[in-house]
N, C-alpha and C. Protein backbone atom coordinates (compact mmCIF):
# COMPACT_ATOMS: atom_id res chain seq x y z
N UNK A 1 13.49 -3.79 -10.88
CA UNK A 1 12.23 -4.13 -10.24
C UNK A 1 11.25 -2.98 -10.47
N UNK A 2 10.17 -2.98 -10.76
CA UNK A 2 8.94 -2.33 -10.95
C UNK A 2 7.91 -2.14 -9.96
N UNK A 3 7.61 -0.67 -9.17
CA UNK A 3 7.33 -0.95 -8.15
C UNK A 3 5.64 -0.16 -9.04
N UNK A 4 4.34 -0.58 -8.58
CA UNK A 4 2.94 -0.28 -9.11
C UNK A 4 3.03 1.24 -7.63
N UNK A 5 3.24 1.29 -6.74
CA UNK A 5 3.18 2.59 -5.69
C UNK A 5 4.33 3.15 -5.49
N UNK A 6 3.90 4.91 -5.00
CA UNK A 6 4.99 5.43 -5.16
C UNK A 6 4.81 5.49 -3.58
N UNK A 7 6.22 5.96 -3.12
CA UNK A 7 6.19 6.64 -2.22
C UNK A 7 5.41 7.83 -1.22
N UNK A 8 4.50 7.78 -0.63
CA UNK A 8 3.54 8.65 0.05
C UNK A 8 2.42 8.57 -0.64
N UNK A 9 2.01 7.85 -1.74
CA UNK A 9 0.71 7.57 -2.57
C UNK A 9 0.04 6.84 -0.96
N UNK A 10 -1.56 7.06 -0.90
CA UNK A 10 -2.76 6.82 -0.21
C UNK A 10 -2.91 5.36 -1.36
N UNK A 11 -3.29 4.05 -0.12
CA UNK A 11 -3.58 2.71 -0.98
C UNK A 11 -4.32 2.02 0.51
N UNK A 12 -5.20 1.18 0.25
CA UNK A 12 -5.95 0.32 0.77
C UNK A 12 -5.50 -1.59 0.94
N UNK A 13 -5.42 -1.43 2.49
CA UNK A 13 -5.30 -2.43 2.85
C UNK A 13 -6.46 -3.64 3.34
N UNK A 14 -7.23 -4.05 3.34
CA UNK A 14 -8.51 -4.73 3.50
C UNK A 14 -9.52 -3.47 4.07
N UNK A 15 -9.40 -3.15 2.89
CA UNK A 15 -10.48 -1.96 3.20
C UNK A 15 -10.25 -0.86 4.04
N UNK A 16 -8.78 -0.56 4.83
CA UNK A 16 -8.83 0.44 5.75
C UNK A 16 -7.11 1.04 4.61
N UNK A 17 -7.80 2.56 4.74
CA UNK A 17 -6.66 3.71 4.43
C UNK A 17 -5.34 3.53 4.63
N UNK A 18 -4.29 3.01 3.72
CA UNK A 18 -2.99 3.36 4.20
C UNK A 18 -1.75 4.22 3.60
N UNK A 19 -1.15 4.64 3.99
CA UNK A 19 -0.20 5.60 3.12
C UNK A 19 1.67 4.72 3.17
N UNK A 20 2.28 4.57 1.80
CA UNK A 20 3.34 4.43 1.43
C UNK A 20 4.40 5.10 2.03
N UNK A 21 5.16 3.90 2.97
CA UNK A 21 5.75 5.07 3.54
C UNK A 21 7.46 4.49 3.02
N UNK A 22 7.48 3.31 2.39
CA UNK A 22 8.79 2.86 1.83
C UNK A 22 8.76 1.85 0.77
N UNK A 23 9.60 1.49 -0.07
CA UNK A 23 9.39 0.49 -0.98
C UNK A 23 10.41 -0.29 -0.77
N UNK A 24 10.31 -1.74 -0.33
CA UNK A 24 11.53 -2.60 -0.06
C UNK A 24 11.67 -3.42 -0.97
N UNK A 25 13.14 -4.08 -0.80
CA UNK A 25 13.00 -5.34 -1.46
C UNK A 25 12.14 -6.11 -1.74
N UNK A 26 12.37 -7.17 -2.78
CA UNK A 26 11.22 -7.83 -3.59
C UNK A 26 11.45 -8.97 -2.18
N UNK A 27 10.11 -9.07 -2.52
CA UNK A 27 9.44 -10.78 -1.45
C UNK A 27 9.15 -11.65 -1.97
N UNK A 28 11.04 -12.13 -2.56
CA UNK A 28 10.71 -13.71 -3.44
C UNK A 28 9.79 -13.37 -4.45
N UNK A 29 9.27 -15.05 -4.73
CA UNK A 29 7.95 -15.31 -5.34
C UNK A 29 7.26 -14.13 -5.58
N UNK A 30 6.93 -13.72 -4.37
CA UNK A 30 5.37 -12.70 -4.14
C UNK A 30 5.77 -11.29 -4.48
N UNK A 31 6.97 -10.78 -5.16
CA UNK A 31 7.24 -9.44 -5.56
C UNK A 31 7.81 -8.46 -4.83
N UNK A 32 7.55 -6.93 -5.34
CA UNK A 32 8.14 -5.71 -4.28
C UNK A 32 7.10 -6.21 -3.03
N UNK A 33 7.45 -5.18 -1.80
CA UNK A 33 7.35 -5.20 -0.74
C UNK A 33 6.95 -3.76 -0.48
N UNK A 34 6.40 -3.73 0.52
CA UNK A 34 6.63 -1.78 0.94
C UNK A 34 6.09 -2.04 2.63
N UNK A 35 6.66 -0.39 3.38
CA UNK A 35 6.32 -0.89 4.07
C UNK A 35 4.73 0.42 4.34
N UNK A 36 3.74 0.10 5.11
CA UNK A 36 2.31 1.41 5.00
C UNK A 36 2.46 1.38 6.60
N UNK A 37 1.91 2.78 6.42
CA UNK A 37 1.50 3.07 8.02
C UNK A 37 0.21 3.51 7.93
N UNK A 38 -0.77 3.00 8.44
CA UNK A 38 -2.27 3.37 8.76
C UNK A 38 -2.51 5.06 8.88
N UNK A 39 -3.91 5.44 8.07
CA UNK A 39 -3.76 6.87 8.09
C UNK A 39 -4.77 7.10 9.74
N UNK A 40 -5.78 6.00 9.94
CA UNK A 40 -6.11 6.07 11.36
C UNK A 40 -5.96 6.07 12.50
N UNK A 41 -4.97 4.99 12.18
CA UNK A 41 -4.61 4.57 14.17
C UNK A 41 -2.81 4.93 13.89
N UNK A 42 -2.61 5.56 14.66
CA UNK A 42 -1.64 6.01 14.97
C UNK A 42 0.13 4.84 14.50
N UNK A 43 -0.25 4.11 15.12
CA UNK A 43 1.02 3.01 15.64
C UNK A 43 0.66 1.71 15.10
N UNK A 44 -0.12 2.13 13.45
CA UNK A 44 -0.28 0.87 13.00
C UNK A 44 0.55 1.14 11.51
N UNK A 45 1.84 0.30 11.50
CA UNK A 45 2.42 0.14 10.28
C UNK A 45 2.63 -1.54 10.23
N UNK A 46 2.89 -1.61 8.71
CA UNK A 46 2.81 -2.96 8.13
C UNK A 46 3.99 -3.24 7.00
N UNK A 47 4.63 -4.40 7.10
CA UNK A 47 5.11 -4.79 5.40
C UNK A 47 4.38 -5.50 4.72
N UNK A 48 3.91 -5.25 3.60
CA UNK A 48 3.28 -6.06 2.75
C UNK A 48 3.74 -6.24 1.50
N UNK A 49 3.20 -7.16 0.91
CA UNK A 49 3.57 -7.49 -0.66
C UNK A 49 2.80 -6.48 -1.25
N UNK A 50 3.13 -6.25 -2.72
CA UNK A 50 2.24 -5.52 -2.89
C UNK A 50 0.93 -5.96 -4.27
N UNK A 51 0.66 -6.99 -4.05
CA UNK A 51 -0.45 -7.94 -4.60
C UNK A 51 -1.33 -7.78 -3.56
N UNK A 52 -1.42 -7.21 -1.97
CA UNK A 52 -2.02 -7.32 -1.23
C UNK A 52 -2.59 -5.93 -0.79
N UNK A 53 -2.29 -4.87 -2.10
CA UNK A 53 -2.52 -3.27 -2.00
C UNK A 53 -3.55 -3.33 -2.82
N UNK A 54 -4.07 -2.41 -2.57
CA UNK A 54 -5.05 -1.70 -3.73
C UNK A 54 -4.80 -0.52 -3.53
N UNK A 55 -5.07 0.22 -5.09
CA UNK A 55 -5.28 1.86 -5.27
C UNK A 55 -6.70 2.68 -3.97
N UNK A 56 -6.34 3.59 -3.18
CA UNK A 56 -7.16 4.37 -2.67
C UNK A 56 -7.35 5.27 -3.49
N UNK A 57 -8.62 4.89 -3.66
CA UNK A 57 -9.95 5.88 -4.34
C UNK A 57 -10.68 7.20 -3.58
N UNK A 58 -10.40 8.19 -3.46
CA UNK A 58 -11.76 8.88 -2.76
C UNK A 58 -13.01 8.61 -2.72
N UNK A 59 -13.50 8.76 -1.83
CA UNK A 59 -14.98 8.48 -1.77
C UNK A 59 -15.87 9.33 -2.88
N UNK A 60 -17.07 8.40 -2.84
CA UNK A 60 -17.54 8.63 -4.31
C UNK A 60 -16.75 8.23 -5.44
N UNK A 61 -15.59 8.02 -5.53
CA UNK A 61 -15.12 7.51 -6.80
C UNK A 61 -14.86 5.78 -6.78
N UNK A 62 -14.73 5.02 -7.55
CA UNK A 62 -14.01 4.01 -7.74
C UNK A 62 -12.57 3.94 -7.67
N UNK A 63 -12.01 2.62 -7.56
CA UNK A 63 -10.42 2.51 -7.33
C UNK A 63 -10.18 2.27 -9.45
N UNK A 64 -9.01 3.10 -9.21
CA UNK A 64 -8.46 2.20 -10.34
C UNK A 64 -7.73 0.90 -10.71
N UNK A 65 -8.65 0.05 -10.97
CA UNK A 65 -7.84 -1.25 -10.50
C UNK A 65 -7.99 -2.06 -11.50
C-alpha cells in the first residue's frame, strides 16, 4: 500500500491545519486511512481517507497539489 503522507507531515483538512499522527489500514474502495489531530483545538482528532487530505502549504505559498 502507498501511503501520499508521512507521519507528523502538517496537511489540511477543509481548510483547517492538521498534523499526521498515524497511517492505518486501507478504507476499502476509498484507500489508506490515517488518523490527524488538529494543530488548533486541542481534543480534535479524526480518521480520514486520505483523498480527503490536502498538502499544508505555508502561508504565502501554494499547496502542492
Amino acid at each position: 500500500m502507498s501511503y501520499k503522507f508521512k507521519i507528523g507531515e502538517p496537511v489540511r483538512l477543509k481548510n483547517r491545519p492538521y498534523r499526521v499522527v498515524a497511517r492505518l489500514s486501507e478504507g476499502g474502495a476509498y484507500g489508506p486511512r490515517y488518523r490527524i489531530r488538529n494543530e488548533e483545538v486541542e481534543d480534535d482528532e479524526r480518521i480520514v481517507v486520505e483523498r480527503d487530505l490536502r498538502n499544508h502549504a505555508p502561508k504565502g505559498r501554494s499547496a502542492d497539489i
